[in-house]
Protein backbone atom coordinates (compact mmCIF):
# COMPACT_ATOMS: atom_id res chain seq x y z
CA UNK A 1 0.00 0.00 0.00
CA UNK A 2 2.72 2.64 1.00
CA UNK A 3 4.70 1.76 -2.29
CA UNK A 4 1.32 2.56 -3.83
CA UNK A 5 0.73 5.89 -2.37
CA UNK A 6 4.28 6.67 -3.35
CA UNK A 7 3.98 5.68 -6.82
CA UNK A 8 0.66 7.74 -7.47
CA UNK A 9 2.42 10.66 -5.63
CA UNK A 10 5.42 10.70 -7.85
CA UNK A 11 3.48 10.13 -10.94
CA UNK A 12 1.25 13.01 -9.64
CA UNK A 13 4.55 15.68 -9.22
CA UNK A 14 5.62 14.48 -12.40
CA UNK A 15 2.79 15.81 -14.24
CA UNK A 16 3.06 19.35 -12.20
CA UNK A 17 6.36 20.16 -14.10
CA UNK A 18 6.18 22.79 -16.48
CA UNK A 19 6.96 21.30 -19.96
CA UNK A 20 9.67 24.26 -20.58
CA UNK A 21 11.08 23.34 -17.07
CA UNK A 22 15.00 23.45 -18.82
CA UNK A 23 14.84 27.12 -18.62
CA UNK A 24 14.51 30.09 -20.93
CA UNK A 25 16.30 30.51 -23.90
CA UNK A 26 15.84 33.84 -25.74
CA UNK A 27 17.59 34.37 -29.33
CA UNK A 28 17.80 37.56 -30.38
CA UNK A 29 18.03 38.65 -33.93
CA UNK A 30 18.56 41.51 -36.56
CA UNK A 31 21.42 42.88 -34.48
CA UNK A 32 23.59 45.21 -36.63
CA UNK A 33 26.82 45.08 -35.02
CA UNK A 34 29.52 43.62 -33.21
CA UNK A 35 30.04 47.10 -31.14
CA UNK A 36 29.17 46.75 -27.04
CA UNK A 37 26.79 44.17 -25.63
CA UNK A 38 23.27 42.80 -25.92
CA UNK A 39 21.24 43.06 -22.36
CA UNK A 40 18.53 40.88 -21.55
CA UNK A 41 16.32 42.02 -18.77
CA UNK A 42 13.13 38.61 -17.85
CA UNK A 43 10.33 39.53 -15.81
CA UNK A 44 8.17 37.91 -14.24
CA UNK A 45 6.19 40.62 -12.61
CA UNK A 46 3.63 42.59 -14.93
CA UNK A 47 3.77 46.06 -13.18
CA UNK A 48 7.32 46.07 -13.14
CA UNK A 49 7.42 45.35 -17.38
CA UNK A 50 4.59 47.72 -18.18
CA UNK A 51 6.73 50.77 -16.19
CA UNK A 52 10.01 49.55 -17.16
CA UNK A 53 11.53 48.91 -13.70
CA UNK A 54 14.25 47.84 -14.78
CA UNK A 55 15.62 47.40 -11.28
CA UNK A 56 12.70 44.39 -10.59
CA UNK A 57 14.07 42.06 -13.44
CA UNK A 58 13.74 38.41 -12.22
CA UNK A 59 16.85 37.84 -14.03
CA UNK A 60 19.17 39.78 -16.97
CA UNK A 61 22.39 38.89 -19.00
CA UNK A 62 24.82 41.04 -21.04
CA UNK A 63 26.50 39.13 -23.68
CA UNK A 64 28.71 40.36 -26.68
CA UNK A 65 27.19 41.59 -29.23
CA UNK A 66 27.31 39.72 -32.23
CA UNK A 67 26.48 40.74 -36.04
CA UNK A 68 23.04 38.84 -36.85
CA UNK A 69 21.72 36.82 -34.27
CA UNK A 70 22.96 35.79 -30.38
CA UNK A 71 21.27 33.90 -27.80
CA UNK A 72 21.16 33.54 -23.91
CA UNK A 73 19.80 30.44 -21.94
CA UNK A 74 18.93 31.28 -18.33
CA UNK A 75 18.56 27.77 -17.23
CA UNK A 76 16.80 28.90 -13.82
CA UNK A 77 13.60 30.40 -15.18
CA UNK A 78 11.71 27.20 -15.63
CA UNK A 79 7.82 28.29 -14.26
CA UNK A 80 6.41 31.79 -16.32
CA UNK A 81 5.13 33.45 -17.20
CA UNK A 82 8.25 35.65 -18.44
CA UNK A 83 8.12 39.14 -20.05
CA UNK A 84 12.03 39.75 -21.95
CA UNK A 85 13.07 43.23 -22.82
CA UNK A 86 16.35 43.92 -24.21
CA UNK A 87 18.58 46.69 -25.58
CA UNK A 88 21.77 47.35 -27.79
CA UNK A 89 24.03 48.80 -25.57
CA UNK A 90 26.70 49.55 -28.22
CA UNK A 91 28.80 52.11 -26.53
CA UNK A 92 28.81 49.64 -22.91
CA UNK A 93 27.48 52.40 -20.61
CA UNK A 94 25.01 49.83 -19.81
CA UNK A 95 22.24 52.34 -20.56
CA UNK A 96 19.93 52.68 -23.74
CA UNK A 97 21.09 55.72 -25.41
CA UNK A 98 18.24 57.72 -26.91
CA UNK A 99 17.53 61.69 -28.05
CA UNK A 100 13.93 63.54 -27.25
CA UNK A 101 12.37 62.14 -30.85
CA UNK A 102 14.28 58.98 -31.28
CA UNK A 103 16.23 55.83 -30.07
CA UNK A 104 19.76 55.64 -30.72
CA UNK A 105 20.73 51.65 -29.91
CA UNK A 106 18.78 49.12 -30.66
CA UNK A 107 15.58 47.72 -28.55
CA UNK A 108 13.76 44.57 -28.87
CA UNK A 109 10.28 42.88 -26.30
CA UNK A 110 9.02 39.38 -26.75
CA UNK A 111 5.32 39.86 -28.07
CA UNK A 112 6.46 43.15 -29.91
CA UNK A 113 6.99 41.67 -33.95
CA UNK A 114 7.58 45.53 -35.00
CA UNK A 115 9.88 48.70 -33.98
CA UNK A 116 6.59 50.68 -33.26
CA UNK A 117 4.79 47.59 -30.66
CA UNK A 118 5.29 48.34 -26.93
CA UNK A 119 3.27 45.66 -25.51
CA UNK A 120 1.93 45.45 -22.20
CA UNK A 121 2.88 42.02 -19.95
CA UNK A 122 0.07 40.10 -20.96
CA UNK A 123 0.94 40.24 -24.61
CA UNK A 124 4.88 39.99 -24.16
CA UNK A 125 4.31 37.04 -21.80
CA UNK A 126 6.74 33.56 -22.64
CA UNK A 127 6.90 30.44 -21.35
CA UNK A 128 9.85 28.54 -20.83
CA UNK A 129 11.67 26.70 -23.57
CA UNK A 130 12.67 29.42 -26.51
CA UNK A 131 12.08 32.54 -27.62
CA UNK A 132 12.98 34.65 -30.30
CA UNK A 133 13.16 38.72 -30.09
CA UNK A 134 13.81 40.82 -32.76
CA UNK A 135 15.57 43.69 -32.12
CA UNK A 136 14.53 46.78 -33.70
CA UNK A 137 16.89 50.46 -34.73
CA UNK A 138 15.54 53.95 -35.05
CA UNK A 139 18.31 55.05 -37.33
């Protein structure tokens, strides 16, 4: 009977796994240069993403920039919902540059397919496994 019981139980946790639970891989793409780095901010917390607090990220990355494409796994984010947000920071002041009228690195959301899409949480929202972002230039 107990080995019963503690069959059923695992089999039960088993199913309770998220399928993605290997962690979040996000690929981003159209970057034009090799200048600086590419930072990757995950949240998991809508009102942080919709005000861009970018001091409540769950989780970020800065990798070398790459001409193309690069991509990031962060192997702890297995449960989501996940919002990503990312920038070109292509001078490494680990800030995203901009003027009053118009962006002047590169910026990139999950759920946003065009330069012009800010979408809220809901609509950026991922879950684990991969992701692709395209990153998006003003000039």
């Amino acid at each position: 009977m107990k080995h019963t019981l503690l069959a059923a139980s695992l089999a039960l946790s088993a199913m309770v796994i998220p399928a993605g639970a290997d962690g979040l891989k996000v690929s981003v793409d159209g970057i034009r240069n090799a200048k600086g780095n590419i930072v990757i901010l995950v949240f998991d917390d809508a009102r942080a993403f919709d005000s861009l607090d970018v001091w409540s990220a769950i989780d970020y990355a800065q990798i070398p920039s790459k001409k193309g494409s690069v991509s990031h796994k962060f192997a702890d984010l297995d449960e989501g919902p996940y919002a990503v947000l990312l920038f070109h920071d292509e001078n490494n002041d680990e800030e995203l540059n901009m003027t009053t009228t118009e962006l002047l690195e590169g910026v990139g959301s999950s759920g946003a397919p065009n330069a012009q899409d800010l979408p809220d949480f809901k609509a950026a929202s991922v879950w684990p496994g991969n992701v692709n972002v395209r990153i998006h230039y003003d000039n």
